[in-house]
C-alpha atoms as a PDB file:
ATOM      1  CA  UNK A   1      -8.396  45.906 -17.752  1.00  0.00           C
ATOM      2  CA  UNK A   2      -8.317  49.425 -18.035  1.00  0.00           C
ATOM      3  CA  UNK A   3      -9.410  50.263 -21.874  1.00  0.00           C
ATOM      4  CA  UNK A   4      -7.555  53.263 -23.585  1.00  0.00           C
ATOM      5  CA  UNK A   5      -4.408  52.415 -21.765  1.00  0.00           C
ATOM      6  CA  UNK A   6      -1.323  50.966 -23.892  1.00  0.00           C
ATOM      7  CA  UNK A   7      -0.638  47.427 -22.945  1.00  0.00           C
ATOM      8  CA  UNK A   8       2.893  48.344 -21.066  1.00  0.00           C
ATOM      9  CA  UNK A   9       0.788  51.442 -19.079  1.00  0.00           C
ATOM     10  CA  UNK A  10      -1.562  48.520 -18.171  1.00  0.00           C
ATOM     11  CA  UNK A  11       1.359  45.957 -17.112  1.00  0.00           C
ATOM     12  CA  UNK A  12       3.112  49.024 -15.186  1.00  0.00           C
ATOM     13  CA  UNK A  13       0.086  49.385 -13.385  1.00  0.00           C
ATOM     14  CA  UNK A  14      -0.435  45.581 -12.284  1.00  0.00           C
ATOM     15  CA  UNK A  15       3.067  45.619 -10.945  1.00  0.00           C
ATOM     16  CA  UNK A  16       2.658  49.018  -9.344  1.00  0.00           C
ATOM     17  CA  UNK A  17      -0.729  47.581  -7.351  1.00  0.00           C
ATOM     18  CA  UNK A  18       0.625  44.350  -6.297  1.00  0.00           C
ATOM     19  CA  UNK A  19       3.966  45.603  -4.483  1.00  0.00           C
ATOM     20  CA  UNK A  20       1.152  47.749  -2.470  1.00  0.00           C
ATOM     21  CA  UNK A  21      -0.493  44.872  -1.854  1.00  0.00           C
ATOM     22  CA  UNK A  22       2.717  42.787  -0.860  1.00  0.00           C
ATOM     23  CA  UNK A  23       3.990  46.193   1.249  1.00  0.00           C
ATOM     24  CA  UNK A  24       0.902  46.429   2.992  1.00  0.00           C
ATOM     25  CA  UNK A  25       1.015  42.489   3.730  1.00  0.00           C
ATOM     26  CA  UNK A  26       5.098  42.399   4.747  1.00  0.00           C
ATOM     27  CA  UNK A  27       3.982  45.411   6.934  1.00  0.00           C
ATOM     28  CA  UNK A  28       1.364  43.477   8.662  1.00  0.00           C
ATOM     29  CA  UNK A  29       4.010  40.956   9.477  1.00  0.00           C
ATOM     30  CA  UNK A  30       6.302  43.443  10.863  1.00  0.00           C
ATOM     31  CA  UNK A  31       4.096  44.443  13.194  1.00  0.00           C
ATOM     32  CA  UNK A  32       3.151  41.246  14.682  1.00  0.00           C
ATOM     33  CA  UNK A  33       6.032  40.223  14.942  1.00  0.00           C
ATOM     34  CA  UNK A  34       6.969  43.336  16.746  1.00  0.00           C
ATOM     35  CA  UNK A  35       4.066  42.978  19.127  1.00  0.00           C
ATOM     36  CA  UNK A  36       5.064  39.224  19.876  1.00  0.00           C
ATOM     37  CA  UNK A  37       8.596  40.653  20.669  1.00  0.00           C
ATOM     38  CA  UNK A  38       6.989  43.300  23.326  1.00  0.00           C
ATOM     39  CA  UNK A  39       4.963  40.272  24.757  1.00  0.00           C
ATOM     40  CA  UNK A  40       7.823  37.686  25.562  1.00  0.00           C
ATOM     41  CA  UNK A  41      10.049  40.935  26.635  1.00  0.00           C
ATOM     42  CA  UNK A  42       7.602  41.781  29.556  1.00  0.00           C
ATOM     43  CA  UNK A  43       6.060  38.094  30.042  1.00  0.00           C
ATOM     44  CA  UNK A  44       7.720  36.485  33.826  1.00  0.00           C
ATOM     45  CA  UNK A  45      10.644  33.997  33.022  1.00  0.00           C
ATOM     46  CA  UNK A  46       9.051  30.328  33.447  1.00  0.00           C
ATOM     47  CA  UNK A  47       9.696  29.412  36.955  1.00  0.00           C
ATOM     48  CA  UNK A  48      12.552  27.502  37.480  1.00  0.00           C
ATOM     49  CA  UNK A  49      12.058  23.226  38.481  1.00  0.00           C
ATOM     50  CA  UNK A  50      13.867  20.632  40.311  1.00  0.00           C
ATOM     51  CA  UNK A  51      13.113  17.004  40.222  1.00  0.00           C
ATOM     52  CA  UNK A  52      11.668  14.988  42.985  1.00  0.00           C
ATOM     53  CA  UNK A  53      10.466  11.243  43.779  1.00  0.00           C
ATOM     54  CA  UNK A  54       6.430  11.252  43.743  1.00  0.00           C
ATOM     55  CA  UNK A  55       4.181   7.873  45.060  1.00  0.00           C
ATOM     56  CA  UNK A  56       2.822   6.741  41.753  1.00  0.00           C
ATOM     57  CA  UNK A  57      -0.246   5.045  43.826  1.00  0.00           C
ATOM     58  CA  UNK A  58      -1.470   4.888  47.373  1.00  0.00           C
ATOM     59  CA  UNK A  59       1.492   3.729  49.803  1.00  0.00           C
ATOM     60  CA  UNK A  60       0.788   2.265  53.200  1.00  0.00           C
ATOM     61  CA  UNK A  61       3.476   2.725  56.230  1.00  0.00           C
ATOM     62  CA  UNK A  62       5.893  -0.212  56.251  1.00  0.00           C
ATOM     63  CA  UNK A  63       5.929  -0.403  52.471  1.00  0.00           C
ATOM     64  CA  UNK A  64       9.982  -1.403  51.146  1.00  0.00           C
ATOM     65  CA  UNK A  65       9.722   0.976  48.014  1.00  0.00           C
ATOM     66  CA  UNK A  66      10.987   0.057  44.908  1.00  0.00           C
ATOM     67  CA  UNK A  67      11.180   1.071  41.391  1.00  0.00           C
ATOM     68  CA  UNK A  68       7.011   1.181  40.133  1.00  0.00           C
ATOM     69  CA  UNK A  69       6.276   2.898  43.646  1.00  0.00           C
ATOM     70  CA  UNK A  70       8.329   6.252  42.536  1.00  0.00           C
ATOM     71  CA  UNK A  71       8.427   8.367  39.667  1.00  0.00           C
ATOM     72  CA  UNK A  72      10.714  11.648  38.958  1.00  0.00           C
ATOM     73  CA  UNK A  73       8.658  14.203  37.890  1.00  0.00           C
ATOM     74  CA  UNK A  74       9.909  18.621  37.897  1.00  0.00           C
ATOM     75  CA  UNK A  75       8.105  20.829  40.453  1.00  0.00           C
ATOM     76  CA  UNK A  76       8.665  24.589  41.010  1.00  0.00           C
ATOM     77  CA  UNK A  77      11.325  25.367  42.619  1.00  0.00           C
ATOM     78  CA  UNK A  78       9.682  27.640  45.427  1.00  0.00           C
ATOM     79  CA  UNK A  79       7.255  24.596  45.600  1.00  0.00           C
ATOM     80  CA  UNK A  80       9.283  21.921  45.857  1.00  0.00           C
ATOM     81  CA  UNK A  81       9.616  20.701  49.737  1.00  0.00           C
ATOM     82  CA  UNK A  82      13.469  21.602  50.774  1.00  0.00           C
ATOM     83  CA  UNK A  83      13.708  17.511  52.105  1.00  0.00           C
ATOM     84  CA  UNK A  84      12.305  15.571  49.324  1.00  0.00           C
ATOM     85  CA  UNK A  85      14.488  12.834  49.290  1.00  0.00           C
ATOM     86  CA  UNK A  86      16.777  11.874  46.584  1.00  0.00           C
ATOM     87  CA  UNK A  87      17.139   8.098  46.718  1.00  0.00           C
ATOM     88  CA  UNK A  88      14.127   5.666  48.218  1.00  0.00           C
ATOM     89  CA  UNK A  89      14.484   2.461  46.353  1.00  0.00           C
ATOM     90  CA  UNK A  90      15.302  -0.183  49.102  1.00  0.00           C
ATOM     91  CA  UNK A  91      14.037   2.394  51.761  1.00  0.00           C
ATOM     92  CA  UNK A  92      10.879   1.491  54.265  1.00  0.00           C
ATOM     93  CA  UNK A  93       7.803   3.837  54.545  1.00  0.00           C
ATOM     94  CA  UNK A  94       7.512   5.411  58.152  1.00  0.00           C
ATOM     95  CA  UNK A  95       4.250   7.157  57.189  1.00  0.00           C
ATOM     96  CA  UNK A  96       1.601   6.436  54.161  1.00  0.00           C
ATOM     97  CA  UNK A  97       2.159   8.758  51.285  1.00  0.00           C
ATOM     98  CA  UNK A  98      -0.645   9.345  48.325  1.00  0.00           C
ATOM     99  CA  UNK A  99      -0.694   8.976  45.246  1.00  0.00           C
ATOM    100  CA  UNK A 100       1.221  12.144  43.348  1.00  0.00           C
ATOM    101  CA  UNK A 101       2.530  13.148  47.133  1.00  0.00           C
ATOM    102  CA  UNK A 102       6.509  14.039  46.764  1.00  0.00           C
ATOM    103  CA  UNK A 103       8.655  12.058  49.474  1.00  0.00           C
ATOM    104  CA  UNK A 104      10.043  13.638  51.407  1.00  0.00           C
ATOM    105  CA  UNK A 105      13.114  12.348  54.119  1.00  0.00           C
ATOM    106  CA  UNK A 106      10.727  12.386  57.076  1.00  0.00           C
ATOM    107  CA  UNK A 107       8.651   9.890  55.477  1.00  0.00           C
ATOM    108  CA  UNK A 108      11.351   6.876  55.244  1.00  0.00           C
ATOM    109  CA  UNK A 109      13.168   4.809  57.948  1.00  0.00           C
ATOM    110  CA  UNK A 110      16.213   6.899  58.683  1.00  0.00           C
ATOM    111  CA  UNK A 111      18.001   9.887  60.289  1.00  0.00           C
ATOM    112  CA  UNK A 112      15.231  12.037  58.344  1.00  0.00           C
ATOM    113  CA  UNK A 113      12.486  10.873  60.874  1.00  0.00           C
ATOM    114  CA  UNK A 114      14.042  13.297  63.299  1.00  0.00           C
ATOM    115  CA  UNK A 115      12.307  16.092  61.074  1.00  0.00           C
ATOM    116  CA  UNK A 116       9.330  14.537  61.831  1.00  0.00           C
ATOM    117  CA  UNK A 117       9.225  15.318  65.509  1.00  0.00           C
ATOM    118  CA  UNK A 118      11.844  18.331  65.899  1.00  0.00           C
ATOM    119  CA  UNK A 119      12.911  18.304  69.520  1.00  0.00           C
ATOM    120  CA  UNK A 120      13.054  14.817  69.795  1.00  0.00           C
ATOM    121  CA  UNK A 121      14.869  11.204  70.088  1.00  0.00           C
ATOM    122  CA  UNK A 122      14.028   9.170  67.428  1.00  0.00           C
ATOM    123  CA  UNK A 123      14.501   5.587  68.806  1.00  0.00           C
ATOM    124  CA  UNK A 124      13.441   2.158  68.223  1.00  0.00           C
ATOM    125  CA  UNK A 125      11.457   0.137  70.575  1.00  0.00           C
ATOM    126  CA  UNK A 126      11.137  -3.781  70.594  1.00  0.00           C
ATOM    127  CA  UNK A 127       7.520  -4.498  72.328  1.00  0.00           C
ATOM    128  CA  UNK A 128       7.175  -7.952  73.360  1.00  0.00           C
ATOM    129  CA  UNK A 129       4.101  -8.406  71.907  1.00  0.00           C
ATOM    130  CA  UNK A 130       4.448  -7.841  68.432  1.00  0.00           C
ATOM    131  CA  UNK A 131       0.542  -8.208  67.890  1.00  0.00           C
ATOM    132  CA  UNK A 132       0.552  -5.301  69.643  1.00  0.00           C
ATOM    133  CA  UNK A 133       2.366  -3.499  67.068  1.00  0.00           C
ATOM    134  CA  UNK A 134       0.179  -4.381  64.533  1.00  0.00           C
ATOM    135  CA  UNK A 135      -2.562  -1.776  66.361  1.00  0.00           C
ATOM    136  CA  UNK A 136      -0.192   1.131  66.404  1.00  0.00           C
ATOM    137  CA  UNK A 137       0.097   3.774  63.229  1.00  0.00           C
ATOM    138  CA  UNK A 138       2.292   6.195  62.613  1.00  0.00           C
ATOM    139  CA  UNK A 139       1.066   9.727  64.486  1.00  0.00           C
ATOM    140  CA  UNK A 140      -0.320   7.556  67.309  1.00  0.00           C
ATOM    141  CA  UNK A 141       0.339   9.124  70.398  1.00  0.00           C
ATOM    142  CA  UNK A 142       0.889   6.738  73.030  1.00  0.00           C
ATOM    143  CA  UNK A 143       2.222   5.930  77.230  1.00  0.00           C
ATOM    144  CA  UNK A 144       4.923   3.411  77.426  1.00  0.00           C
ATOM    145  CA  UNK A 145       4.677   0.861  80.394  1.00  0.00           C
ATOM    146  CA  UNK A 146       6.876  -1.205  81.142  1.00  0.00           C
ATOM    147  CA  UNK A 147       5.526  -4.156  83.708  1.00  0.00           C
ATOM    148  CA  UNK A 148       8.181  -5.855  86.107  1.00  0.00           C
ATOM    149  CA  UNK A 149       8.049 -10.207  85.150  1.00  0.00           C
ATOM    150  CA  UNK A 150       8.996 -10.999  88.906  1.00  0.00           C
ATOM    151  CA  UNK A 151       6.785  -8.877  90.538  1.00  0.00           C
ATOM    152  CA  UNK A 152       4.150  -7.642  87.927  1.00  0.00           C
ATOM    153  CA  UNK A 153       4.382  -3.906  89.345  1.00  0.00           C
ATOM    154  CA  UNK A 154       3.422  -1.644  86.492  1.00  0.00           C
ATOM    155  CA  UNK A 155       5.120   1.422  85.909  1.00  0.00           C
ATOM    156  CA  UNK A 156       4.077   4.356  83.257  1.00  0.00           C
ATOM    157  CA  UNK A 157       7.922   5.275  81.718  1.00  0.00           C
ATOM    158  CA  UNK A 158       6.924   7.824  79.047  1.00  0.00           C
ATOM    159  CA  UNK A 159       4.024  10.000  78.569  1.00  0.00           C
ATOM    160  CA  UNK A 160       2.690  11.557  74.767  1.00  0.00           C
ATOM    161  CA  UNK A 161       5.049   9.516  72.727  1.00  0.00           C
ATOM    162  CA  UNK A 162       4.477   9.661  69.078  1.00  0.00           C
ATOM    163  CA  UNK A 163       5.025   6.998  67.142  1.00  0.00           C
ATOM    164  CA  UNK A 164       6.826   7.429  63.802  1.00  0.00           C
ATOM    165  CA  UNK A 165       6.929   3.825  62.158  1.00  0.00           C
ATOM    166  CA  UNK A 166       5.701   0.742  62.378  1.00  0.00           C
ATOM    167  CA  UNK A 167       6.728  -2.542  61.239  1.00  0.00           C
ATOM    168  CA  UNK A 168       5.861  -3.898  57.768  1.00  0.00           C
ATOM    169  CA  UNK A 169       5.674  -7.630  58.649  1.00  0.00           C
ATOM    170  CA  UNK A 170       4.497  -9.143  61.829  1.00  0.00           C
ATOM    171  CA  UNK A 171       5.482 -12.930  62.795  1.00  0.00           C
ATOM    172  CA  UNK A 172       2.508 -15.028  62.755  1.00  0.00           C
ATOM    173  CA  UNK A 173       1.666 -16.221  66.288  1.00  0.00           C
ATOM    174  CA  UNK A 174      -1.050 -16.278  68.665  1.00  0.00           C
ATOM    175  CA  UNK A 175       0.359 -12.813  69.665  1.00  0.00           C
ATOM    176  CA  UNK A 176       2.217 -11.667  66.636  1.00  0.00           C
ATOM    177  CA  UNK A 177       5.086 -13.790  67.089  1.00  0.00           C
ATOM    178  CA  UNK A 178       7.291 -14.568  70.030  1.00  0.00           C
ATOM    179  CA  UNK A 179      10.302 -12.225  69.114  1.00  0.00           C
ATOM    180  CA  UNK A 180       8.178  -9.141  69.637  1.00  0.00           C
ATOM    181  CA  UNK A 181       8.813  -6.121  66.677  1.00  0.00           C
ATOM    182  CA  UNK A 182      10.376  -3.079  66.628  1.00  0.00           C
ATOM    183  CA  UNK A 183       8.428   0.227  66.615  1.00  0.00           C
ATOM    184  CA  UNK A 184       9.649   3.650  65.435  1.00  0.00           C
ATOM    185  CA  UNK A 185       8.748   6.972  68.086  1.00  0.00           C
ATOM    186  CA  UNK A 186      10.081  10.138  68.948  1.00  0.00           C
ATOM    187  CA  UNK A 187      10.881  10.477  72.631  1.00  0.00           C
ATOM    188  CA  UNK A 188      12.259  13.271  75.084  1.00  0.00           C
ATOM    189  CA  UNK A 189      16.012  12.683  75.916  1.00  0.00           C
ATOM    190  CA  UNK A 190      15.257  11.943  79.368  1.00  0.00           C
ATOM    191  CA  UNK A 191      12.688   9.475  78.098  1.00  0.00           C
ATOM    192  CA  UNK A 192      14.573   7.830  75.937  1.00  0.00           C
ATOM    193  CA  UNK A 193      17.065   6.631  78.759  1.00  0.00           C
ATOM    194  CA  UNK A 194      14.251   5.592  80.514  1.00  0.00           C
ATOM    195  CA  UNK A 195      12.748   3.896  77.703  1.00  0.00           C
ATOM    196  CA  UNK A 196      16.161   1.754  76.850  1.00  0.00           C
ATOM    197  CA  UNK A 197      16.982   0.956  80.607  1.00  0.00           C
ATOM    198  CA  UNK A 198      13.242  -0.600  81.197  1.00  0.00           C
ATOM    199  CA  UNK A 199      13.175  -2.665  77.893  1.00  0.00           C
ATOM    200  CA  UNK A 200      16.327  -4.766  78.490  1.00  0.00           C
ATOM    201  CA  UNK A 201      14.342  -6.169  81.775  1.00  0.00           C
ATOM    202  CA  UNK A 202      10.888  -5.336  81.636  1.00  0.00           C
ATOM    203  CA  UNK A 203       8.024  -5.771  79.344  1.00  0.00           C
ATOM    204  CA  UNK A 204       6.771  -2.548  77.250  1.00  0.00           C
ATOM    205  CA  UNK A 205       3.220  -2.291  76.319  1.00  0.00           C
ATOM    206  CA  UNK A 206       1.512   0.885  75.326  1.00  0.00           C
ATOM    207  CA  UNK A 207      -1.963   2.346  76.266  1.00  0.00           C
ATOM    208  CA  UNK A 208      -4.014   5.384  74.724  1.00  0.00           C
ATOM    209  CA  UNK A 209      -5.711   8.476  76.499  1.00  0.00           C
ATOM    210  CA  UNK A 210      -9.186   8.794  75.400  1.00  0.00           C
END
């Protein structure tokens, strides 16, 4: 208190000092919130998301996906793969898929395997054997014989196949089963005749190049 000063000088004063203090203070505001402004005005949009289907664990080839396999989760637009599929529940793994990977069309049973091997036939092939199936994965690159039951004349029908699914279940059996199983691969056209001609008569087996 200042002395000498009449008590309404004194109170003048107070009032005086603290709107200084409170301008000085609503200024300070002001200006961050000005500088905030200038931030978000010349700070990149957040990048726009879609939402896809991601494993929620390790998958294996052949698994039937349901429900606790898949979650949605948003990706980046511009990071998003263009053929991550939309619906899988019910659908059949034609390749393993890890945990967190998006699914994507060419890695279910079904007209997206032909993504898989651009160029291609995708077709199914029963082999006899279906223990024999049980030693192919999908990638494998394989020759398709087929082996004449009258005459046992072997003949190589396709060359470099790749094989895009394999079964999920095998028959039990001293060789797999006697029905045989269907296999997944991605033949030349030509090939592909081939391929269906030989296995309504003959017996398909593969082989590997080392």
């Amino acid at each position: 208190m200042l002395p000498g000063l009449p008590p309404a000088r004194r109170r003048l004063r107070a009032v005086r000092h603290q709107l200084r203090r409170r301008r000085r203070l609503a200024a300070a505001v002001l200006a961050g919130i000005a500088a905030l402004a200038a931030i978000r005005a010349i700070a990149p949009p957040p990048p726009e998301t879609v939402s896809v289907l991601v494993a929620t664990r390790d998958l294996p080839s052949g698994t039937l996906l349901g429900d606790d396999d898949l979650a949605t989760r948003d990706f980046p637009s511009d990071l998003a793969p263009p053929d991550a599929a939309g619906e899988a529940t019910g659908r059949v793994l034609a390749a393993p898929i890890g945990r967190g990977e998006v699914l994507t069309d060419a890695r279910v049973v079904g007209p997206g395997l032909a993504e898989a091997q651009a160029g291609d036939t995708v077709l199914p092939v029963r082999l006899p054997d279906a223990g024999m199936a049980t030693l192919l994965r999908p990638g494998d690159v394989v020759d398709l014989l087929a082996t004449d039951p009258g005459t046992g004349a072997a003949t190589t029908i396709a060359r470099d196949v790749t094989v895009l699914a394999t079964p999920r279940d095998v028959p039990e059996g001293p060789a797999g089963g006697t029905g045989g199983a269907l296999v997944v691969i991605g033949a030349s056209a030509r090939e592909a005749v081939e391929i269906t001609s030989a296995a309504l008569s003959q017996f398909l087996t593969v082989s590997w190049e080392r």
